[in-house]
N, C-alpha and C. Protein backbone atom coordinates (compact mmCIF):
# COMPACT_ATOMS: atom_id res chain seq x y z
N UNK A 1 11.01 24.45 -8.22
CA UNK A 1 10.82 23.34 -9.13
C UNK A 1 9.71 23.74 -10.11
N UNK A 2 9.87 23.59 -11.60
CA UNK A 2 9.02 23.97 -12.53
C UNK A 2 7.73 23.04 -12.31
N UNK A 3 6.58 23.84 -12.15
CA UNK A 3 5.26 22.87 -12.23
C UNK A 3 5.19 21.73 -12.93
N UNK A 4 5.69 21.72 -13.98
CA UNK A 4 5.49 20.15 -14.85
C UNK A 4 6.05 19.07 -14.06
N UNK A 5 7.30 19.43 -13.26
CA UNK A 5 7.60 18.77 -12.33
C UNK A 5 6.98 17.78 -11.20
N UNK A 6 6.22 18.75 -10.31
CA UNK A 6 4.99 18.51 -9.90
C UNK A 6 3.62 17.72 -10.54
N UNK A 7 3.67 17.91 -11.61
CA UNK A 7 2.26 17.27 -12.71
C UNK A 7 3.09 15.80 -12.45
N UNK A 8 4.24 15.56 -13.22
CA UNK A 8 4.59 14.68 -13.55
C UNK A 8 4.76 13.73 -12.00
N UNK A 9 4.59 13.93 -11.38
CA UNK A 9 4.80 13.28 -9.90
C UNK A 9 3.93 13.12 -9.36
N UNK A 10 2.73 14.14 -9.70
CA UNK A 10 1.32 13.92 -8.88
C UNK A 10 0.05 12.78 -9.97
N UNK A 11 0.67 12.90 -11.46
CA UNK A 11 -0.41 12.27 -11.86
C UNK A 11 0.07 10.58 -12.18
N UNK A 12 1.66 10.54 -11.90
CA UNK A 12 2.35 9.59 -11.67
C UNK A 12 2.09 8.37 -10.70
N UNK A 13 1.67 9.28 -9.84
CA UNK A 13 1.12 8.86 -8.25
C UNK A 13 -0.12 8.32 -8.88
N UNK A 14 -1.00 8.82 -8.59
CA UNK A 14 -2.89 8.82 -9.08
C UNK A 14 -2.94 7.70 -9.99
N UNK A 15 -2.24 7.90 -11.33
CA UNK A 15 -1.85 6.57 -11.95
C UNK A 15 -1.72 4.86 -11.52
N UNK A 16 -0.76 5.51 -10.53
CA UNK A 16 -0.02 4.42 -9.81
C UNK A 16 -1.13 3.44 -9.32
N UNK A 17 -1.49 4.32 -7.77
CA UNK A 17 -2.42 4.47 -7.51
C UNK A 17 -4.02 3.43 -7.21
N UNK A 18 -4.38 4.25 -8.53
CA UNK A 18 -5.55 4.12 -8.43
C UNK A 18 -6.03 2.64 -9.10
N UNK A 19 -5.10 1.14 -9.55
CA UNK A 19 -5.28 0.06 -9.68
C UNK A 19 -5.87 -0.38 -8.31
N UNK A 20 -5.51 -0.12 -6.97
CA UNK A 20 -5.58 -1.09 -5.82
C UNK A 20 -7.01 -0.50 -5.15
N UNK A 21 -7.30 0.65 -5.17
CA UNK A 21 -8.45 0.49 -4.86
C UNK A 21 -9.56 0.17 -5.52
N UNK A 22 -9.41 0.09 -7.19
CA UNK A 22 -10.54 -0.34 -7.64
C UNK A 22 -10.59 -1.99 -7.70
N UNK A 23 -9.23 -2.91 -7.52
CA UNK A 23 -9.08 -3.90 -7.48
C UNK A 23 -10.27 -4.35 -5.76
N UNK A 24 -9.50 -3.53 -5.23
CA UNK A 24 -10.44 -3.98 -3.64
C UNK A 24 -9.45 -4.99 -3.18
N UNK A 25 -8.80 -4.56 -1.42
CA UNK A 25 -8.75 -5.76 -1.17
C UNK A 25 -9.21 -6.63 -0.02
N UNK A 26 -8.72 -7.64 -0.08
CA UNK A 26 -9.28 -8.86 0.51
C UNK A 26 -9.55 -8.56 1.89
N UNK A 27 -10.53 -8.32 2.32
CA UNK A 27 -10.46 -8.14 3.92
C UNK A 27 -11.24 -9.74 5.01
N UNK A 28 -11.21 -10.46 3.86
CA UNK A 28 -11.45 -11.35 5.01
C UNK A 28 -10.84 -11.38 5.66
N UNK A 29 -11.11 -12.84 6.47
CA UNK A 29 -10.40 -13.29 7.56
C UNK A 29 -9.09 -14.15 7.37
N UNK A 30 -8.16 -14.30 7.47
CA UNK A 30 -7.37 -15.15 6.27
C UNK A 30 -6.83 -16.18 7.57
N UNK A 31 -6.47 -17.25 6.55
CA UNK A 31 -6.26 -18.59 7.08
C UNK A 31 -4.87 -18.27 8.50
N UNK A 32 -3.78 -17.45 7.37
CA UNK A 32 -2.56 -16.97 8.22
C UNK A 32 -2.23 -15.81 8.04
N UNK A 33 -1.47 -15.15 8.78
CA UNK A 33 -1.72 -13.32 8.79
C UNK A 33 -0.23 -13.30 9.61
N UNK A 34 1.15 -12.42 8.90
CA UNK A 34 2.38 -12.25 9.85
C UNK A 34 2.36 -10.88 9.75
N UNK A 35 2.04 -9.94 10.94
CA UNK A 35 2.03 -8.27 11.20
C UNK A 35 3.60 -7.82 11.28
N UNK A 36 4.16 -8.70 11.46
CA UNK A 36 5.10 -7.71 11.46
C UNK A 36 5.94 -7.83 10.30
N UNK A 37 5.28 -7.99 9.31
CA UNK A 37 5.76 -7.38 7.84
C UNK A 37 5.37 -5.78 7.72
N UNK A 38 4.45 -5.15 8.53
CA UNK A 38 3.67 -4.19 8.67
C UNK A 38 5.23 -3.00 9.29
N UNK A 39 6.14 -3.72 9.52
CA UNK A 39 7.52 -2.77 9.72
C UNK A 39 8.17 -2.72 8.57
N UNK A 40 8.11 -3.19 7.73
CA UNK A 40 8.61 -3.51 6.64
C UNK A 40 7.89 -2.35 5.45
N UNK A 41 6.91 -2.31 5.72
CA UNK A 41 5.47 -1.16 5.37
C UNK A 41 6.24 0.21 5.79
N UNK A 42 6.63 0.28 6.71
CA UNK A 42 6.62 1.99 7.69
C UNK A 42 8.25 1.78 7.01
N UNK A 43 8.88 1.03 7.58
CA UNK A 43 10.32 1.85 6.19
C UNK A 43 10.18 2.12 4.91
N UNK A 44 9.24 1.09 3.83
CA UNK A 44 9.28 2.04 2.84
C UNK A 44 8.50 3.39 2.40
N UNK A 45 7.26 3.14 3.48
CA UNK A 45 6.75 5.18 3.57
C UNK A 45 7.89 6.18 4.26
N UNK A 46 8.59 5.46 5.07
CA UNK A 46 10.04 6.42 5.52
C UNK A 46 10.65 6.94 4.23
N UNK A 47 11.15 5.88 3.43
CA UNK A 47 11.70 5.92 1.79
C UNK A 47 11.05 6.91 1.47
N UNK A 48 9.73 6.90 1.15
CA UNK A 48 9.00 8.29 0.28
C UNK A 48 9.72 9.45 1.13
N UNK A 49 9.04 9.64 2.22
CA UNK A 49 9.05 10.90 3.00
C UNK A 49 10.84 11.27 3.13
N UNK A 50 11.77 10.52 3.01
CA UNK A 50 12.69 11.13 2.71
C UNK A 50 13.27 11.90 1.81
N UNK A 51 12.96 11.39 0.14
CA UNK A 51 12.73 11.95 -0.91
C UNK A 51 12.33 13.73 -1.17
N UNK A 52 11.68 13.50 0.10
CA UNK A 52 10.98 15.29 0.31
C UNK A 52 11.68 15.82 1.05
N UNK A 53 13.02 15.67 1.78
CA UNK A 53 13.32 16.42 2.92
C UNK A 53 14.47 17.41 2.35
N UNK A 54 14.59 17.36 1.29
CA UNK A 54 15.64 18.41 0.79
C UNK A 54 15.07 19.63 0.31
N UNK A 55 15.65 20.12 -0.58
CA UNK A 55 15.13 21.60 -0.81
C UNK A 55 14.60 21.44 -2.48
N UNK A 56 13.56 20.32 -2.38
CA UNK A 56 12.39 20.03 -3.68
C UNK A 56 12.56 21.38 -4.56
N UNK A 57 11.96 22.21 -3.89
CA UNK A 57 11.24 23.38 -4.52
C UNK A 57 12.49 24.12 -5.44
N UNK A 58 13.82 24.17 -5.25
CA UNK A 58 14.81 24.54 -5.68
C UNK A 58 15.17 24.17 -7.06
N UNK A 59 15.39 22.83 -7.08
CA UNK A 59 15.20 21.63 -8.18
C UNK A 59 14.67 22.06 -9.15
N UNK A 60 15.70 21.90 -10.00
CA UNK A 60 15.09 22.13 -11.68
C UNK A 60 15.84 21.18 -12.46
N UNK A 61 15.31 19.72 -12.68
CA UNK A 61 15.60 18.94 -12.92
C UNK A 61 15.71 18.45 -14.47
N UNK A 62 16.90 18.38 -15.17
CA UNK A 62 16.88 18.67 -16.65
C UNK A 62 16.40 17.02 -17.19
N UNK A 63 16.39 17.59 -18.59
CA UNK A 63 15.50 16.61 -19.17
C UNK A 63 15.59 15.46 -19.35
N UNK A 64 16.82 14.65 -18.89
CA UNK A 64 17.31 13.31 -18.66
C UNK A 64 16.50 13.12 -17.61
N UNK A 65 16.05 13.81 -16.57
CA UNK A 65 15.94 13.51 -15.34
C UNK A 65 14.27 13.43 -15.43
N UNK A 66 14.00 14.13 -16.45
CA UNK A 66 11.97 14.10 -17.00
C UNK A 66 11.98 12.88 -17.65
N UNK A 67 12.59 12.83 -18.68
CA UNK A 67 12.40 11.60 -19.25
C UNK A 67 12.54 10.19 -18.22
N UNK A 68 13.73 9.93 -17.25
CA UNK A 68 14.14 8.64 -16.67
C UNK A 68 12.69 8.71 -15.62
N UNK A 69 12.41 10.07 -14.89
CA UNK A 69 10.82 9.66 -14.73
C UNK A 69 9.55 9.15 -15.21
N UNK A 70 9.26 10.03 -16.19
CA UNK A 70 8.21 9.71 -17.18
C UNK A 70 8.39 7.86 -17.13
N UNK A 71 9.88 7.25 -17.43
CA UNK A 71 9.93 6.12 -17.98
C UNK A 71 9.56 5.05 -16.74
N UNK A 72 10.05 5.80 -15.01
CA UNK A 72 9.42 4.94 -14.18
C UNK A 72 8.10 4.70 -14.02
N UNK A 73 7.87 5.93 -14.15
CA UNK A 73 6.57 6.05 -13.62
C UNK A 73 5.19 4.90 -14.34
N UNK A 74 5.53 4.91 -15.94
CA UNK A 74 5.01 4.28 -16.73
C UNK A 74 5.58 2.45 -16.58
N UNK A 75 6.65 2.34 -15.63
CA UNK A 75 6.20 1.00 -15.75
C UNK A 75 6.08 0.65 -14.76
N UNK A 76 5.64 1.57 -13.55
CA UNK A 76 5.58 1.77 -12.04
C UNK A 76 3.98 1.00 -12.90
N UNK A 77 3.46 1.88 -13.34
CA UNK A 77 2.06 2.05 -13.48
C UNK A 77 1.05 0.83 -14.32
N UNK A 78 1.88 0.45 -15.19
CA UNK A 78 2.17 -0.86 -15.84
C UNK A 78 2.17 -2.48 -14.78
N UNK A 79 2.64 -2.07 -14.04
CA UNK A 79 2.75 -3.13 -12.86
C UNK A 79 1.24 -3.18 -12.09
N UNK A 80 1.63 -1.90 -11.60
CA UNK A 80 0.01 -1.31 -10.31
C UNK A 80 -1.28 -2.07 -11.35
N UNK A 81 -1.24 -1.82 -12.08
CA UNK A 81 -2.70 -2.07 -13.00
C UNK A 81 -2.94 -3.65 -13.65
N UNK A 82 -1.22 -4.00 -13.83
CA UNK A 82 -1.59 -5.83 -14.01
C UNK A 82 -1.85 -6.57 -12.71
N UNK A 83 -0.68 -6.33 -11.63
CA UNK A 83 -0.52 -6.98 -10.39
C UNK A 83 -2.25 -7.31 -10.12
N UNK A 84 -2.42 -6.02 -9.39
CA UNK A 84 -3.61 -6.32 -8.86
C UNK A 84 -4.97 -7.28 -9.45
N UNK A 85 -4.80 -7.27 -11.13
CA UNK A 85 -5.79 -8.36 -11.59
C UNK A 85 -5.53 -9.79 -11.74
N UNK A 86 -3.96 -10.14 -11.44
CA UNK A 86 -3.11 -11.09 -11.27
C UNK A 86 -4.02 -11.58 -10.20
N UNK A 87 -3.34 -11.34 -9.00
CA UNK A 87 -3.82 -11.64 -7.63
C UNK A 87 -5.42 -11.76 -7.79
N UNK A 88 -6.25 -11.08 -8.22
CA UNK A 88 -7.66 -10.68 -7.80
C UNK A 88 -7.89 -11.29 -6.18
N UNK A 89 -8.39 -12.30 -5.87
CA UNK A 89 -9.33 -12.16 -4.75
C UNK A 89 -7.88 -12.30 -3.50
N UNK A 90 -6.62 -12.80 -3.83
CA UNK A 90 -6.01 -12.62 -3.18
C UNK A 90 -4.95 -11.14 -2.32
N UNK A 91 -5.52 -10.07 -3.30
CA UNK A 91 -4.79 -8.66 -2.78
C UNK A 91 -5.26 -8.68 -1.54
N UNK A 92 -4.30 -8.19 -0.77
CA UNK A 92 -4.13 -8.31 1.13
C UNK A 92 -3.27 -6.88 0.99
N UNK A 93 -3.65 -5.96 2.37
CA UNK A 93 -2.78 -5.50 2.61
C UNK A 93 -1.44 -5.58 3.64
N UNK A 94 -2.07 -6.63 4.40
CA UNK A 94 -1.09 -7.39 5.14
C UNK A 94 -0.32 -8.63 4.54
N UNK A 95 0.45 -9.35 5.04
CA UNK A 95 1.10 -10.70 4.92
C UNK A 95 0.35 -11.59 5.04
N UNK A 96 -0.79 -11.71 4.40
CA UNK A 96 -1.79 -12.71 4.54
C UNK A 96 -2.12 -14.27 3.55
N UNK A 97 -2.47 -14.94 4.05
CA UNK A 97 -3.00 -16.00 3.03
C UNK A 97 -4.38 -16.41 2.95
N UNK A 98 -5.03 -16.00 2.49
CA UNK A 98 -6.23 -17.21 2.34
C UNK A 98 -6.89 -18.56 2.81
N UNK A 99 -7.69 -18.74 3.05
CA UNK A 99 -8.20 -20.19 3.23
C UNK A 99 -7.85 -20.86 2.21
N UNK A 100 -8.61 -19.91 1.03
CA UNK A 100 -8.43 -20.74 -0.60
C UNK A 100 -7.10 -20.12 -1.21
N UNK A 101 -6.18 -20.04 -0.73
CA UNK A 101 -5.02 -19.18 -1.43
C UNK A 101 -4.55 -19.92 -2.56
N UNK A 102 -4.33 -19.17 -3.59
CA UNK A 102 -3.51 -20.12 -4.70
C UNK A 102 -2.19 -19.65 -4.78
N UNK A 103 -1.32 -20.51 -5.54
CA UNK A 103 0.13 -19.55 -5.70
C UNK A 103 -0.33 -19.04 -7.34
N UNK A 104 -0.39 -17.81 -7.22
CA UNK A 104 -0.21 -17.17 -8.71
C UNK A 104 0.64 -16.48 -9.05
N UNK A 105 1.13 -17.05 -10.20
CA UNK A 105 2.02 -17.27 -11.37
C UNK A 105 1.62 -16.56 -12.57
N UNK A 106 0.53 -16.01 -12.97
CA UNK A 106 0.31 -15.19 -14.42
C UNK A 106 0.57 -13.78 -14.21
N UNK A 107 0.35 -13.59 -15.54
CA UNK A 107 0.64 -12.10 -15.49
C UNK A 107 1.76 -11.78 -14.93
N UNK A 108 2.46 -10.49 -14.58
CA UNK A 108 3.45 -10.11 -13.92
C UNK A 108 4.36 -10.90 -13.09
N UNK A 109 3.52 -12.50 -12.10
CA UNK A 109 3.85 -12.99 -11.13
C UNK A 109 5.00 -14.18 -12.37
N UNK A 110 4.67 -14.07 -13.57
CA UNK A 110 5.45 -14.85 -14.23
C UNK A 110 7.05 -14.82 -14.05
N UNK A 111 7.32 -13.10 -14.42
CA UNK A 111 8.38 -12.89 -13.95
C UNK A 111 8.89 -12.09 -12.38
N UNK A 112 8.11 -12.24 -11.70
CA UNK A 112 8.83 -11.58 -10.55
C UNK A 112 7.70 -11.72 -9.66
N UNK A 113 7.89 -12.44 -8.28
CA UNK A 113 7.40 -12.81 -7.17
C UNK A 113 7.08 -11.68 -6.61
N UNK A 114 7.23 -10.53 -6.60
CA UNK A 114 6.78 -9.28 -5.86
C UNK A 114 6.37 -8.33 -6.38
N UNK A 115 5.92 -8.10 -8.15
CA UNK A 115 5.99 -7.16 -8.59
C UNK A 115 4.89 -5.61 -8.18
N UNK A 116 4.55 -6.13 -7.38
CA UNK A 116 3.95 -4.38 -6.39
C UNK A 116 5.38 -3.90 -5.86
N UNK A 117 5.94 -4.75 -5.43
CA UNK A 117 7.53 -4.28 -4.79
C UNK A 117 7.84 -2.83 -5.51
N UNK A 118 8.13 -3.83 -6.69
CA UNK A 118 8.64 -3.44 -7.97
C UNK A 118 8.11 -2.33 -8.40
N UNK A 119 6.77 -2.17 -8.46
CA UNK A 119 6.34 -1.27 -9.03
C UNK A 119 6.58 0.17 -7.82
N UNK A 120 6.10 -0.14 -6.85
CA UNK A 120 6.97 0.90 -5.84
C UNK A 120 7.97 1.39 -5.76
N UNK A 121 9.28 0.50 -6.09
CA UNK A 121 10.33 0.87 -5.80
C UNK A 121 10.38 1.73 -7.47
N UNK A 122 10.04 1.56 -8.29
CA UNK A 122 10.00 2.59 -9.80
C UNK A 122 9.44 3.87 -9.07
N UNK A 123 8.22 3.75 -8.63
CA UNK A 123 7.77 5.17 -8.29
C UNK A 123 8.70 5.78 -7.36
N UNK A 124 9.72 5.30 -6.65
CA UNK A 124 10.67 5.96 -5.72
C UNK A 124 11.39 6.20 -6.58
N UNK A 125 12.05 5.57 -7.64
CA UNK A 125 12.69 6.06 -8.07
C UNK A 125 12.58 6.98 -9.24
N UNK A 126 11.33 7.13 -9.59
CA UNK A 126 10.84 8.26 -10.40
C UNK A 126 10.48 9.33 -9.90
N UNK A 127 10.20 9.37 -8.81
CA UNK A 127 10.15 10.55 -7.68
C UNK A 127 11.27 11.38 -7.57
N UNK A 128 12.36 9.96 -7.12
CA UNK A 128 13.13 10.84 -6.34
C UNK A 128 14.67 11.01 -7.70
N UNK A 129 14.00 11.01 -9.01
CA UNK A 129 14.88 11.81 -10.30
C UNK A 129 14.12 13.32 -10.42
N UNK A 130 13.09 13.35 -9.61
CA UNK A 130 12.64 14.50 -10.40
C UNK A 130 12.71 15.30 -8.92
N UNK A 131 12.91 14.82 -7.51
CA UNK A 131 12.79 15.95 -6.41
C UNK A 131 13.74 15.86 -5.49
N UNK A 132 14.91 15.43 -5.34
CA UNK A 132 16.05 14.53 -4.65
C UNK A 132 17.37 14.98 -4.57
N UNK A 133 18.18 15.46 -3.56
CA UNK A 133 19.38 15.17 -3.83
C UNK A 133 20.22 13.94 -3.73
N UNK A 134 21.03 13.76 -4.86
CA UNK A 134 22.07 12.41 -4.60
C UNK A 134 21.45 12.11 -2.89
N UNK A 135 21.86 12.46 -1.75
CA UNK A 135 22.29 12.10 -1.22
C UNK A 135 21.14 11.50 -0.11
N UNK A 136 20.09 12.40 -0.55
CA UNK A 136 19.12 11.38 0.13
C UNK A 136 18.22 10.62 -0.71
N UNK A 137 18.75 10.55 -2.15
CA UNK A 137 17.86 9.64 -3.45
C UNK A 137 18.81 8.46 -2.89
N UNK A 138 19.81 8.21 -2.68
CA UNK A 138 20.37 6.98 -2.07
C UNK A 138 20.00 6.28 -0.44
N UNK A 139 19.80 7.46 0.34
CA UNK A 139 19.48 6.50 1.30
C UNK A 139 17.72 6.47 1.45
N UNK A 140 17.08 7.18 0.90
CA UNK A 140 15.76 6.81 0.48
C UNK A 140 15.63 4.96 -0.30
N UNK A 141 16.94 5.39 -1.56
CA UNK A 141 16.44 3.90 -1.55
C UNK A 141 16.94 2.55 -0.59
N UNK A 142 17.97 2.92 0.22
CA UNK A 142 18.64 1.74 1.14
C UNK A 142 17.52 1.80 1.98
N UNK A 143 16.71 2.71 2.45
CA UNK A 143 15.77 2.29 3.36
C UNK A 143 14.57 1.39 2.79
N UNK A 144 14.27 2.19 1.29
CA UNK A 144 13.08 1.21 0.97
C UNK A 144 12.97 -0.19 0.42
N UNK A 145 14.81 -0.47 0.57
CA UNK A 145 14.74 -2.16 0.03
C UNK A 145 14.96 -3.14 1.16
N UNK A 146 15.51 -2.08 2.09
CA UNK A 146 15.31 -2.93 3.92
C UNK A 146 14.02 -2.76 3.98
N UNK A 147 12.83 -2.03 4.21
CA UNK A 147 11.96 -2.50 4.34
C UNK A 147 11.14 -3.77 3.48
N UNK A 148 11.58 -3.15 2.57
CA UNK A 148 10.89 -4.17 0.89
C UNK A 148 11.77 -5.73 1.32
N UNK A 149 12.56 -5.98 1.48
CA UNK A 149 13.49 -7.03 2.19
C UNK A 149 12.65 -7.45 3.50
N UNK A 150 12.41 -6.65 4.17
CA UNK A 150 11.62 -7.22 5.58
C UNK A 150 10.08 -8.14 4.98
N UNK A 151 9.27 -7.10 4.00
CA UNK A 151 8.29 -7.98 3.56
C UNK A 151 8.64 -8.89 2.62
N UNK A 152 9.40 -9.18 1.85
CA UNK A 152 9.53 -9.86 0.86
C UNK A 152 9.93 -11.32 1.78
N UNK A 153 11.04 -11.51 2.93
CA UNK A 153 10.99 -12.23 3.47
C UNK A 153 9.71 -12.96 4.28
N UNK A 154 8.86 -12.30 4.74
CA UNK A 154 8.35 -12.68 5.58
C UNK A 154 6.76 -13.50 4.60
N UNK A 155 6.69 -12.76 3.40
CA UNK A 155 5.90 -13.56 2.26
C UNK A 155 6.60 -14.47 2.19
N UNK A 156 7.24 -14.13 1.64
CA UNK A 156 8.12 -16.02 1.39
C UNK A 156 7.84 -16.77 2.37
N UNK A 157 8.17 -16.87 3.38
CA UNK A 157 7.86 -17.81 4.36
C UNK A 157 6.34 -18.18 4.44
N UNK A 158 5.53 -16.91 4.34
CA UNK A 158 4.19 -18.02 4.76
C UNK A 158 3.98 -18.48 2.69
N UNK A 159 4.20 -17.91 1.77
CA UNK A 159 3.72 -19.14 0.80
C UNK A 159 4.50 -20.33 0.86
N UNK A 160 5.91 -20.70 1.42
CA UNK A 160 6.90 -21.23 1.38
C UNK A 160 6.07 -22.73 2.54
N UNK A 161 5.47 -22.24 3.64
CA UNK A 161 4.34 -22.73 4.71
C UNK A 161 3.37 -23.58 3.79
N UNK A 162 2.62 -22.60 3.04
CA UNK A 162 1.67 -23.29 2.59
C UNK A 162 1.58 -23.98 1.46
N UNK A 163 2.85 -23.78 0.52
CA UNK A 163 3.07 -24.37 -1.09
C UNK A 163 3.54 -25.64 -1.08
N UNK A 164 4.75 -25.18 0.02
CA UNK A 164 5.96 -25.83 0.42
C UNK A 164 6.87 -26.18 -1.17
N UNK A 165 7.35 -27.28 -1.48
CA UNK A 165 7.60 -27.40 -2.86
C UNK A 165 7.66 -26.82 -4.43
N UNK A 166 6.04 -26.49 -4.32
CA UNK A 166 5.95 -25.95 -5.37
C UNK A 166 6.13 -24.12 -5.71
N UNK A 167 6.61 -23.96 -4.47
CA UNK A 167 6.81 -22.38 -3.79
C UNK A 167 8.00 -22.32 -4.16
N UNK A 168 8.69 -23.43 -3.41
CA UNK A 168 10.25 -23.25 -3.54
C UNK A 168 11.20 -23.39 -4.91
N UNK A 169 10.26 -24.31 -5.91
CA UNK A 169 10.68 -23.90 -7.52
C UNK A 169 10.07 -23.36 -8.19
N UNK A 170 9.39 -22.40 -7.61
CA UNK A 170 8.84 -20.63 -8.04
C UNK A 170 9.67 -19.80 -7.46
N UNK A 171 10.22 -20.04 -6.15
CA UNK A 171 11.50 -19.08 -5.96
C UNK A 171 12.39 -19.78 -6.61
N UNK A 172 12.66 -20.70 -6.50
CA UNK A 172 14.30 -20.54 -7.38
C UNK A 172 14.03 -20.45 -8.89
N UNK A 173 13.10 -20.11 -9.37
CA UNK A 173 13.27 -19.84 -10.64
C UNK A 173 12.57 -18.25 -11.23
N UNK A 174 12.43 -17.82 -10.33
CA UNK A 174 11.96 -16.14 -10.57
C UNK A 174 12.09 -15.03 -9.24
N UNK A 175 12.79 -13.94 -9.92
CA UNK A 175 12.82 -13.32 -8.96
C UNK A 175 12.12 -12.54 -8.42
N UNK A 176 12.91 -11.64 -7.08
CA UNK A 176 11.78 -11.38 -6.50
C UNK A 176 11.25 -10.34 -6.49
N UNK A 177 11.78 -9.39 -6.75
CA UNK A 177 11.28 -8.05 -6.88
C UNK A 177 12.24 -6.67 -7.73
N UNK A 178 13.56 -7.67 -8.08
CA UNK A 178 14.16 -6.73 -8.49
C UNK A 178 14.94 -7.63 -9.89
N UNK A 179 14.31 -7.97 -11.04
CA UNK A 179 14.49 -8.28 -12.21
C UNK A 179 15.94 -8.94 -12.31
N UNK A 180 16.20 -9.96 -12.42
CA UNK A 180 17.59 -11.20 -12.26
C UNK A 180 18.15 -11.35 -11.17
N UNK A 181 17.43 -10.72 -10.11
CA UNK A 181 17.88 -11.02 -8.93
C UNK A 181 17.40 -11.95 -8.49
N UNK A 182 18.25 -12.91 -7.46
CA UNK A 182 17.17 -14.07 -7.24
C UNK A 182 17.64 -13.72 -5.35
């Protein structure tokens, strides 16, 4: 695989990235906390690590395939860097809520209830145009929307807990992680 290859994937990443730790997150103690969204977590790092199991290094991926990266990656990165100031004191890395939780709605959350999802599932798929064969760029992504599906459910339910109402015509009127999908 030609080095630019590599550039374009590693500074893609770093990009990505580097919104959530300077955001910081929330490590209190939170009002409600569901772990086993935390399976939902380990399939979509399965997703990445599949992406790599072919023969990367072989790959010389033509320039449709630079460009449709370049283009995830940038709104992978676009996401990573609003999301997190969206949320502010609410970023969790678990399924958590707050004492003081609010439902937020600006920024990114305007249109899409999950957009970290979102922005993940771009970087998979900007990854896996530039290091992938067909055949595991497809089940890389069936794994990472069952997992992304495992958490996306299990959020819903606890804002769905604590909004009740006003949760439920924020879901039915925006989606959730994957743009007109509801």
């Amino acid at each position: 695989m030609p080095i630019y290859a590599y550039v374009i994937v590693v500074v893609g990443m770093i990009v990505w990235f580097l919104p959530f730790p300077l955001a910081g997150w929330n490590r209190s103690s939170p009002a409600s906390r569901d772990v086993r969204a935390r399976w939902g977590m380990v399939l979509q790092m399965v997703s990445y690590a599949l992406l790599w199991q072919g023969h990367f290094w072989r790959m010389s991926p033509g320039g449709w395939r630079v460009g449709v990266s370049i283009v995830l990656f940038l709104l992978a990165a676009l996401l990573s860097w609003t999301a997190p100031r969206a949320l502010g004191r609410h970023l969790r890395f678990d399924a958590a809520l707050s004492p003081d939780h609010q439902l937020v709605r600006s920024g990114p959350y305007r249109v899409l209830r999950h957009p970290i999802y979102t922005s993940m599932l771009c970087v998979l798929l900007g990854m896996g145009a530039m290091v992938t064969s067909p055949m595991l760029f497809v089940a890389a992504v069936l794994v990472f929307l069952a997992g992304t599906e495992i958490r996306v459910q299990i959020e819903d339910r606890l804002l769905a807990a604590r909004f009740g109402e006003e949760f439920r015509e924020y879901q039915g009127r925006v989606s959730a992680y994957i743009p007109f999908l509801r």
